[in-house]
N, C-alpha and C. Protein backbone atom coordinates (compact mmCIF):
# COMPACT_ATOMS: atom_id res chain seq x y z
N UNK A 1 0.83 -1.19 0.00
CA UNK A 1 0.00 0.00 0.00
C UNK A 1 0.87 1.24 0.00
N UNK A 2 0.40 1.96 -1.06
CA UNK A 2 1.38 3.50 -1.06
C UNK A 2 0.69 4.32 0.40
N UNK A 3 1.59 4.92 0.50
CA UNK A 3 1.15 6.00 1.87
C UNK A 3 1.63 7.67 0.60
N UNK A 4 0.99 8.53 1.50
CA UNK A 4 1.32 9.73 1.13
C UNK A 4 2.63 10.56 1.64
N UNK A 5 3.24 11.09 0.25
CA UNK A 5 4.14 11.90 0.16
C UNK A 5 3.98 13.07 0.80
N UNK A 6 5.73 13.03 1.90
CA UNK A 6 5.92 14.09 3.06
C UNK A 6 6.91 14.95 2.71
N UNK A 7 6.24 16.35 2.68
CA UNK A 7 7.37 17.06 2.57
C UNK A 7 7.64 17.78 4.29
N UNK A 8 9.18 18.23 4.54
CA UNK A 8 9.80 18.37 5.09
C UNK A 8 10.61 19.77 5.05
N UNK A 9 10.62 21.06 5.63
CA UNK A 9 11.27 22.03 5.13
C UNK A 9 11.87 23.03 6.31
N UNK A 10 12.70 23.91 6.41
CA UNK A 10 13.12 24.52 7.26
C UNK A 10 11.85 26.17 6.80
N UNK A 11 11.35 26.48 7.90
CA UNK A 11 11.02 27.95 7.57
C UNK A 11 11.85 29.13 7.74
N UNK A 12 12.39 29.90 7.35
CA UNK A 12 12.78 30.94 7.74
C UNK A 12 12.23 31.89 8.79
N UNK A 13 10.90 32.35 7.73
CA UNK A 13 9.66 33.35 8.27
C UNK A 13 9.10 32.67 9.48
N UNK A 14 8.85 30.93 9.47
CA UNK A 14 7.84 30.41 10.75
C UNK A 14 9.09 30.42 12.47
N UNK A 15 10.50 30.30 11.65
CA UNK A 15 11.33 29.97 12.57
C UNK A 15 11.51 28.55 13.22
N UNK A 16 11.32 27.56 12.13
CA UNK A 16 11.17 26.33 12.43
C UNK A 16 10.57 25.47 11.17
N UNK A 17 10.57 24.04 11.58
CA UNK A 17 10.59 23.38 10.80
C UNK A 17 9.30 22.73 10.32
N UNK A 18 8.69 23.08 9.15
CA UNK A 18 7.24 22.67 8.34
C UNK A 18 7.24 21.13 7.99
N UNK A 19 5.98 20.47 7.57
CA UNK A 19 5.72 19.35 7.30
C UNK A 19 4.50 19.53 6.38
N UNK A 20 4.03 18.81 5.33
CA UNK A 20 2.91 19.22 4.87
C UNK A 20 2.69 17.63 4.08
N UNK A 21 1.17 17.68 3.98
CA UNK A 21 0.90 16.06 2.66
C UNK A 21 0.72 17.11 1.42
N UNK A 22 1.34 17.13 0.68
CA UNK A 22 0.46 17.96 -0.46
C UNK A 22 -0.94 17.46 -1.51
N UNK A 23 -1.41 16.23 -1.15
CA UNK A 23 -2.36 15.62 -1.54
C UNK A 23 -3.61 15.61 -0.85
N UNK A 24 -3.11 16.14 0.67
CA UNK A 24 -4.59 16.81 1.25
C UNK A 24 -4.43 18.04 1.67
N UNK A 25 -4.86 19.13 0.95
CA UNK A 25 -5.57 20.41 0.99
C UNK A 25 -5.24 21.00 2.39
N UNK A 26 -4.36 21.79 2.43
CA UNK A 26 -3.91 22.27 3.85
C UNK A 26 -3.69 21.57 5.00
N UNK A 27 -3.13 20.36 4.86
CA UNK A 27 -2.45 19.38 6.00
C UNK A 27 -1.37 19.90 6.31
N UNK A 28 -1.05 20.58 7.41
CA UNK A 28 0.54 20.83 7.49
C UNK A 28 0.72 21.13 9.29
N UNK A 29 1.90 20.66 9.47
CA UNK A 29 2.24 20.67 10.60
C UNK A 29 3.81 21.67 10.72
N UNK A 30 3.87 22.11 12.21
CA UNK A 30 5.29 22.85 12.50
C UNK A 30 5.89 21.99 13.70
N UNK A 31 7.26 22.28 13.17
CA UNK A 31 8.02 21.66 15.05
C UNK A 31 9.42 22.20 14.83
N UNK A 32 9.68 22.26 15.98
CA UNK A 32 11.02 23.12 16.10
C UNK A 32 12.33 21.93 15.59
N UNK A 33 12.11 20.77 15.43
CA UNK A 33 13.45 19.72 14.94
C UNK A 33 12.37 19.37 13.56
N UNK A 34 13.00 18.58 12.91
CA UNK A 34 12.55 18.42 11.26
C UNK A 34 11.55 16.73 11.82
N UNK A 35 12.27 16.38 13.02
CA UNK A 35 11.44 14.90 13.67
C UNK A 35 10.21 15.47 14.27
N UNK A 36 9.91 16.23 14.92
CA UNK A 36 9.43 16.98 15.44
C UNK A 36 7.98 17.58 14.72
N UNK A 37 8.01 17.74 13.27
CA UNK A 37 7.54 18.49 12.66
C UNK A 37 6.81 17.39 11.83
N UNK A 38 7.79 16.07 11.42
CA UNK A 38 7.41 14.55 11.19
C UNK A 38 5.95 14.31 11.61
N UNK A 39 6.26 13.97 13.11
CA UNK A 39 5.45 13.36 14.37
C UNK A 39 4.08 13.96 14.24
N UNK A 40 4.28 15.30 14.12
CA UNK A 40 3.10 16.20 14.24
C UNK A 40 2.24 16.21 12.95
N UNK A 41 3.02 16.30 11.71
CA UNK A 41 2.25 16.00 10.36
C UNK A 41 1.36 14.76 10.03
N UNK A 42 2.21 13.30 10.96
CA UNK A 42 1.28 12.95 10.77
C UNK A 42 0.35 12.56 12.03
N UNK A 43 0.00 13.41 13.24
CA UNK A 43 -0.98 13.12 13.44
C UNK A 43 -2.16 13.84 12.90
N UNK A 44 -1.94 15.15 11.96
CA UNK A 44 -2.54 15.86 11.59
C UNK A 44 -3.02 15.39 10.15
N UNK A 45 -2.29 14.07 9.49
CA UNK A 45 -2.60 13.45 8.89
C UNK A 45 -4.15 12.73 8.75
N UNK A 46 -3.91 11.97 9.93
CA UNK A 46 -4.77 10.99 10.77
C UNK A 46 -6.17 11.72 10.93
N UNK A 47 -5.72 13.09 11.49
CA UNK A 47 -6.89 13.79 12.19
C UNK A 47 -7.61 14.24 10.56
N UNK A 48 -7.16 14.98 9.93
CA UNK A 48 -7.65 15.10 8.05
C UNK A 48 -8.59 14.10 7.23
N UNK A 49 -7.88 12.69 7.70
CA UNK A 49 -8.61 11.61 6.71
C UNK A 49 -10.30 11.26 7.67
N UNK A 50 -9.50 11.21 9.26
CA UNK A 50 -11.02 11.11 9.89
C UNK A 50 -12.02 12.17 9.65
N UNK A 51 -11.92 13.20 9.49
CA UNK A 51 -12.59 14.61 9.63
C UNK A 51 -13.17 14.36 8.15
N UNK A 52 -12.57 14.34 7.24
CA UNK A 52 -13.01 13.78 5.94
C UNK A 52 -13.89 13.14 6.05
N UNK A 53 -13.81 11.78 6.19
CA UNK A 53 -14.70 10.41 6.46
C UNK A 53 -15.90 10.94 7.28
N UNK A 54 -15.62 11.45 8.15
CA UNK A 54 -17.02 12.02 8.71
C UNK A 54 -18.05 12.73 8.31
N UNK A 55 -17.15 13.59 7.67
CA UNK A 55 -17.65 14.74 7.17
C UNK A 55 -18.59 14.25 5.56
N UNK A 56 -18.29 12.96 5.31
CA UNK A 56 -18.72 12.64 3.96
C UNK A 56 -17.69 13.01 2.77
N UNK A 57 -16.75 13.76 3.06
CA UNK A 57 -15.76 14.06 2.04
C UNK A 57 -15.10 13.29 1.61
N UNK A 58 -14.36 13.27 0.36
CA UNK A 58 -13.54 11.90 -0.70
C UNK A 58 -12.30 12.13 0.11
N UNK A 59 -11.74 10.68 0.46
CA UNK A 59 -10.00 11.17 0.91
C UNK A 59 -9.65 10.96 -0.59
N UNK A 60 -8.73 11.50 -0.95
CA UNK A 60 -7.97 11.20 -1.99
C UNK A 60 -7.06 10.25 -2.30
N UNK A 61 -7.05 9.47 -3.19
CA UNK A 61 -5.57 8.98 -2.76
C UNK A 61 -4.33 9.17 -3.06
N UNK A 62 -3.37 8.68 -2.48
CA UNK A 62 -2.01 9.10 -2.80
C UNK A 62 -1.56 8.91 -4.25
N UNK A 63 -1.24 10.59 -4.61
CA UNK A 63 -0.75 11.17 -6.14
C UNK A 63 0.47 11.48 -6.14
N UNK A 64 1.11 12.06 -5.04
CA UNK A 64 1.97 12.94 -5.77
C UNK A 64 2.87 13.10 -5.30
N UNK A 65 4.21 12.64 -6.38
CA UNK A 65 5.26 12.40 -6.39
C UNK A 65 6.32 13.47 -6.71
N UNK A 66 7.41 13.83 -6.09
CA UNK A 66 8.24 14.90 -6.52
C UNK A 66 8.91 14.72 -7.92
N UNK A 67 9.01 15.94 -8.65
CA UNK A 67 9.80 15.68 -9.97
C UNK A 67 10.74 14.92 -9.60
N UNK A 68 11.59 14.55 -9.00
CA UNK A 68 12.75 13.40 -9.04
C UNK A 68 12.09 12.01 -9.47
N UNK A 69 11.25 11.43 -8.50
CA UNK A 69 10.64 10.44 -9.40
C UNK A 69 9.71 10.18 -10.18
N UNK A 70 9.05 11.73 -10.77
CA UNK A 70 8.27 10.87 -12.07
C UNK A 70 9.59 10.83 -12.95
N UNK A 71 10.54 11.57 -13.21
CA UNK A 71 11.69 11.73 -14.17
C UNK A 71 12.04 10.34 -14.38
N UNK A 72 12.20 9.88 -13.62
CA UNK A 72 13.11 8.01 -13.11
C UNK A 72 12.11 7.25 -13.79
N UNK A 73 10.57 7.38 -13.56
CA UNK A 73 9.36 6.68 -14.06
C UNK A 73 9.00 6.85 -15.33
N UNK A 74 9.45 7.88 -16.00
CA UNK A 74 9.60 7.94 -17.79
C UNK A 74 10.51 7.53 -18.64
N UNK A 75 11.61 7.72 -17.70
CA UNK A 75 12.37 7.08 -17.99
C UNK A 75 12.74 5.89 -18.43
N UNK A 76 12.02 4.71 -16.95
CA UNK A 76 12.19 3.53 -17.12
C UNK A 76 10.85 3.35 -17.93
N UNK A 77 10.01 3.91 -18.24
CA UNK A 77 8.85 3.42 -19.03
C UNK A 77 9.12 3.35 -20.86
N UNK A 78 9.99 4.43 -20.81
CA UNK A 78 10.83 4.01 -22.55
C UNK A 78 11.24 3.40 -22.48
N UNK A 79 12.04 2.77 -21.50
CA UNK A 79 12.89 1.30 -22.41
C UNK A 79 12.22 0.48 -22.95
């Protein structure tokens, strides 16, 4: 089973370290260590897909991949 793609980033402006799913619509978490910021994304994960489900809303499923690997995936799809 694919899980969803985590991004990971230092903020400047927040003064600390971001987390986000970019496949659900404003999921994002902060923490002052980049583990920190991990932990918290995904319980905010968790908390998104339930709130969804409740709510009657579609979870989506996991799309989206950073340009590094679709590049690798066209790649290997010409040969």
């Amino acid at each position: 089973m694919r899980d969803y793609h985590l991004n990971v980033f230092y903020s400047e402006e927040d003064g600390g370290w971001i987390a986000d799913v970019p496949d659900l619509a404003a999921c994002s978490a902060f923490g002052a260590t980049p583990e920190e910021a991990l932990h918290e994304v995904q319980i905010a994960k968790a908390a998104w897909i339930e709130a969804a489900k409740a709510s009657g809303r579609r979870v989506p499923p996991p799309r989206y991949r950073p340009l590094i690997y679709q590049a690798g995936t066209e790649a290997d799809a010409t040969r």
